[in-house]
N, C-alpha and C. Protein backbone atom coordinates (compact mmCIF):
# COMPACT_ATOMS: atom_id res chain seq x y z
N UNK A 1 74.40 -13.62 25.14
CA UNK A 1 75.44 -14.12 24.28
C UNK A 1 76.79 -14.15 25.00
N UNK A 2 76.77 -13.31 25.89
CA UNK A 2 78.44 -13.04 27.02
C UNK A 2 78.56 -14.35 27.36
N UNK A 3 77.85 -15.34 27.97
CA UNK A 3 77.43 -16.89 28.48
C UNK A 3 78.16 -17.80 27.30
N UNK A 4 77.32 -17.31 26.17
CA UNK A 4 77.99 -18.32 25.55
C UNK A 4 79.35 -17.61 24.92
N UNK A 5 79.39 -17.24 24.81
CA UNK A 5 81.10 -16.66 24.70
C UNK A 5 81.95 -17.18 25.42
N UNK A 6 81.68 -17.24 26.87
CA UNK A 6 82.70 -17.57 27.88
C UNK A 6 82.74 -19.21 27.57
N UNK A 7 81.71 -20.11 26.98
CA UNK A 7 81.38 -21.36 27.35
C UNK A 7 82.51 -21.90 25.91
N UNK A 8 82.96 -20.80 24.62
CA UNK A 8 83.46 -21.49 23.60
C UNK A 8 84.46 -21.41 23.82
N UNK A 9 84.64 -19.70 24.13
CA UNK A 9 86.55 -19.47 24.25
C UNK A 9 87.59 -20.42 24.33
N UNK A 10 87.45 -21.42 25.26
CA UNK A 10 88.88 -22.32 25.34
C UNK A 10 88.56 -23.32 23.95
N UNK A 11 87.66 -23.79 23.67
CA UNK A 11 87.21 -24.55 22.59
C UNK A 11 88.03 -23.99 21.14
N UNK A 12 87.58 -22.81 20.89
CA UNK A 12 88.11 -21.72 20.10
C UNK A 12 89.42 -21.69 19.87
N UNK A 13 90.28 -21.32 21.11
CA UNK A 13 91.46 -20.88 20.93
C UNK A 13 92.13 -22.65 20.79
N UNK A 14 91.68 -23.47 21.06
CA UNK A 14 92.40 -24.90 20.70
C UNK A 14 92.42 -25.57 19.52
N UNK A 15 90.85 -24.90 18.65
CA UNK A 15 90.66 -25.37 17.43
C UNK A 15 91.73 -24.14 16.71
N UNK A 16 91.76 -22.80 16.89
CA UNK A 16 92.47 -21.59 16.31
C UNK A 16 94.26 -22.44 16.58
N UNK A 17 94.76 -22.31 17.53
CA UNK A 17 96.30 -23.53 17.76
C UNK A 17 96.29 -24.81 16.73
N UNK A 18 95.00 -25.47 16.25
CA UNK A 18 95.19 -26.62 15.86
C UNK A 18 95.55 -26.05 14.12
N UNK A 19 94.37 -25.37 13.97
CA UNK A 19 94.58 -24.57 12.66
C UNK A 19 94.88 -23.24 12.28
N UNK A 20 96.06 -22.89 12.49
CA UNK A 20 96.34 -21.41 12.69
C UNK A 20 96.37 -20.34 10.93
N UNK A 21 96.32 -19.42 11.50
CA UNK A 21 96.28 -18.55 10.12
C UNK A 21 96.85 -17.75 10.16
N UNK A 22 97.52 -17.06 9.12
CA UNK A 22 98.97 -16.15 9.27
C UNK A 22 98.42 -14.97 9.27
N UNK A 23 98.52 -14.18 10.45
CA UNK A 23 98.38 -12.99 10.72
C UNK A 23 99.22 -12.37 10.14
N UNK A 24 98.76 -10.90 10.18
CA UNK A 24 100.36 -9.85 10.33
C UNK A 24 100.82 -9.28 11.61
N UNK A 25 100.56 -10.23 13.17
CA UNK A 25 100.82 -10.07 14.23
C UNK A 25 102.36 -10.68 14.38
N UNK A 26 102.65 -10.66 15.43
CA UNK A 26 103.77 -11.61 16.41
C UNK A 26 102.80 -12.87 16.85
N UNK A 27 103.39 -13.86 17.41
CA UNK A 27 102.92 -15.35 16.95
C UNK A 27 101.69 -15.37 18.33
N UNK A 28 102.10 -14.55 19.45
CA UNK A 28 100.98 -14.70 20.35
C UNK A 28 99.83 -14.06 20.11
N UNK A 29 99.99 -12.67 19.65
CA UNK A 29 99.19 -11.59 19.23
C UNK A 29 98.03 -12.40 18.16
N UNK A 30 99.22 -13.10 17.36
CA UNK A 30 97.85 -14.00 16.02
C UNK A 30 97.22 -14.80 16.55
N UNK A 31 97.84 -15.90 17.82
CA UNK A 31 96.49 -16.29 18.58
C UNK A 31 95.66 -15.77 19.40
N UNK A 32 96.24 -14.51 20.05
CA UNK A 32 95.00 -14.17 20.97
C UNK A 32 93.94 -13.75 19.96
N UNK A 33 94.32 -12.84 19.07
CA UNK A 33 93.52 -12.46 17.88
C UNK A 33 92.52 -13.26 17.54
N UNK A 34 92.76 -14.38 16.74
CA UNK A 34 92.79 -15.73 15.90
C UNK A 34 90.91 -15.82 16.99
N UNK A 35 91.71 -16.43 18.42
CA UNK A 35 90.62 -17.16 19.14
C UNK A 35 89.82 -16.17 19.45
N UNK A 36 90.09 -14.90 19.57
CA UNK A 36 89.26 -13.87 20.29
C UNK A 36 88.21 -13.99 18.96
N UNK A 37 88.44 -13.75 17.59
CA UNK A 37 87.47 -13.65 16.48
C UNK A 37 86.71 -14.91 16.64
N UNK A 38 87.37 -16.03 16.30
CA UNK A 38 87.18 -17.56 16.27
C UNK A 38 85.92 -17.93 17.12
N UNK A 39 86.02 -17.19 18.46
CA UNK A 39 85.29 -17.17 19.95
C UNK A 39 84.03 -16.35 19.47
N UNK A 40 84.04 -15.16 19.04
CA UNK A 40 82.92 -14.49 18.45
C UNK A 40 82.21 -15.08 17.44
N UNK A 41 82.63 -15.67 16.59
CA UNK A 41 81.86 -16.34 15.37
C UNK A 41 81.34 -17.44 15.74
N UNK A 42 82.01 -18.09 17.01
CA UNK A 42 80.87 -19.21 17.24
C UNK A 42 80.20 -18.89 18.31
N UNK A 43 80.06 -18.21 19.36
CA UNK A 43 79.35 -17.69 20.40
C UNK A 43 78.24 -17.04 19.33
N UNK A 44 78.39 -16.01 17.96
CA UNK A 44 76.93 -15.62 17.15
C UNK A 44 76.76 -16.83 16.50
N UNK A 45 77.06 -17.89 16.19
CA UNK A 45 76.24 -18.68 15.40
C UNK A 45 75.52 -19.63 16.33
N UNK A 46 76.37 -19.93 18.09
CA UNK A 46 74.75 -20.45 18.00
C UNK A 46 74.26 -19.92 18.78
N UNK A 47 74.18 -18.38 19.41
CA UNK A 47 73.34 -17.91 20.03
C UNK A 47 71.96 -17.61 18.57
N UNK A 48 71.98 -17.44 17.09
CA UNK A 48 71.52 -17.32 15.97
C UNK A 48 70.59 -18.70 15.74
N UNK A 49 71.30 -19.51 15.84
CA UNK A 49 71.17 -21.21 15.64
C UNK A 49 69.99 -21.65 16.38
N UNK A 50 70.31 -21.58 17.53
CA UNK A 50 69.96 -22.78 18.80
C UNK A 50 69.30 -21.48 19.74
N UNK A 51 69.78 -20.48 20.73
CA UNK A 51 69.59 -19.87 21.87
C UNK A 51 68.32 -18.59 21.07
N UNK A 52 68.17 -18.09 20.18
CA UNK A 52 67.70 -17.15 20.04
C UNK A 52 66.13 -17.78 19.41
N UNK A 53 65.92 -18.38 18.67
CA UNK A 53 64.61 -19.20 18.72
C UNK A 53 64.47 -20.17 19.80
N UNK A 54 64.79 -20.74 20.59
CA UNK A 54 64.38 -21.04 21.89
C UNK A 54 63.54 -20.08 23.08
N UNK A 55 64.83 -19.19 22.73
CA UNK A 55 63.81 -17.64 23.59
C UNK A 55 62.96 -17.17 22.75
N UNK A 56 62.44 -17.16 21.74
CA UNK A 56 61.11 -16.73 21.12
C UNK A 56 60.11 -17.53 21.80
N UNK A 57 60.24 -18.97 22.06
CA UNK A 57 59.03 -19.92 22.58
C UNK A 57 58.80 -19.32 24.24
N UNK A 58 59.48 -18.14 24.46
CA UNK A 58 58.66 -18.07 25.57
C UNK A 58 57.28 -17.35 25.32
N UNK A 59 57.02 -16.11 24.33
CA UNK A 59 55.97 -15.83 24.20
C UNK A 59 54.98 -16.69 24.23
N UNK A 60 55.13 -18.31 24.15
CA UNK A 60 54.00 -19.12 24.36
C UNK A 60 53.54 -19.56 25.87
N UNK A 61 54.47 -18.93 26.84
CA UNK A 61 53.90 -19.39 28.26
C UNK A 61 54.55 -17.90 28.95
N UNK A 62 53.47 -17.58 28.89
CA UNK A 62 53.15 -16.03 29.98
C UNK A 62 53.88 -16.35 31.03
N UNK A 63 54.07 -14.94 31.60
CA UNK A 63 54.53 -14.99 33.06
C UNK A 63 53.34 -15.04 33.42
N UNK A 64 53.14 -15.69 34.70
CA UNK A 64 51.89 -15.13 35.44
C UNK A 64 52.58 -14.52 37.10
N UNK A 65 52.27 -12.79 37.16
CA UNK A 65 52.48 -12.47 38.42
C UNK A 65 51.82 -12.71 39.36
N UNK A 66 52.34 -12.99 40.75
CA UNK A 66 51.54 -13.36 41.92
C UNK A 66 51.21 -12.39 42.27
N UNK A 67 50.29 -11.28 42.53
CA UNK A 67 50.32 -10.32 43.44
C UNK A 67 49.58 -10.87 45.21
């Protein structure tokens, strides 16, 4: 999920700037805030979504070790 975290962050903090929400911070503090949450809620929805039943379909193709 760290992967996709790093892959939303700037996404995040541009949609969080476009639509901001009134903290009880100072105005930078509410965006780092803002995107840092913003960044988490979409890094779990689609590691939930999309990445985490994808990796279930590996139980359908074994590793096979070479020895």
């Amino acid at each position: 999920m760290s992967y996709t975290l790093y892959l939303v962050h700037l996404l995040a903090l541009d949609i969080y700037q476009r639509f901001p929400i009134d903290l009880p911070f100072s105005d930078h503090t509410d965006t780092v805030v803002g995107g840092f949450v913003l960044s988490l809620v979409m890094a779990m929805s689609i590691w939930h979504l999309f990445e985490k039943p994808i990796y279930s379909l590996k139980r359908y193709l074994p590793y096979a070790k070479n020895s």
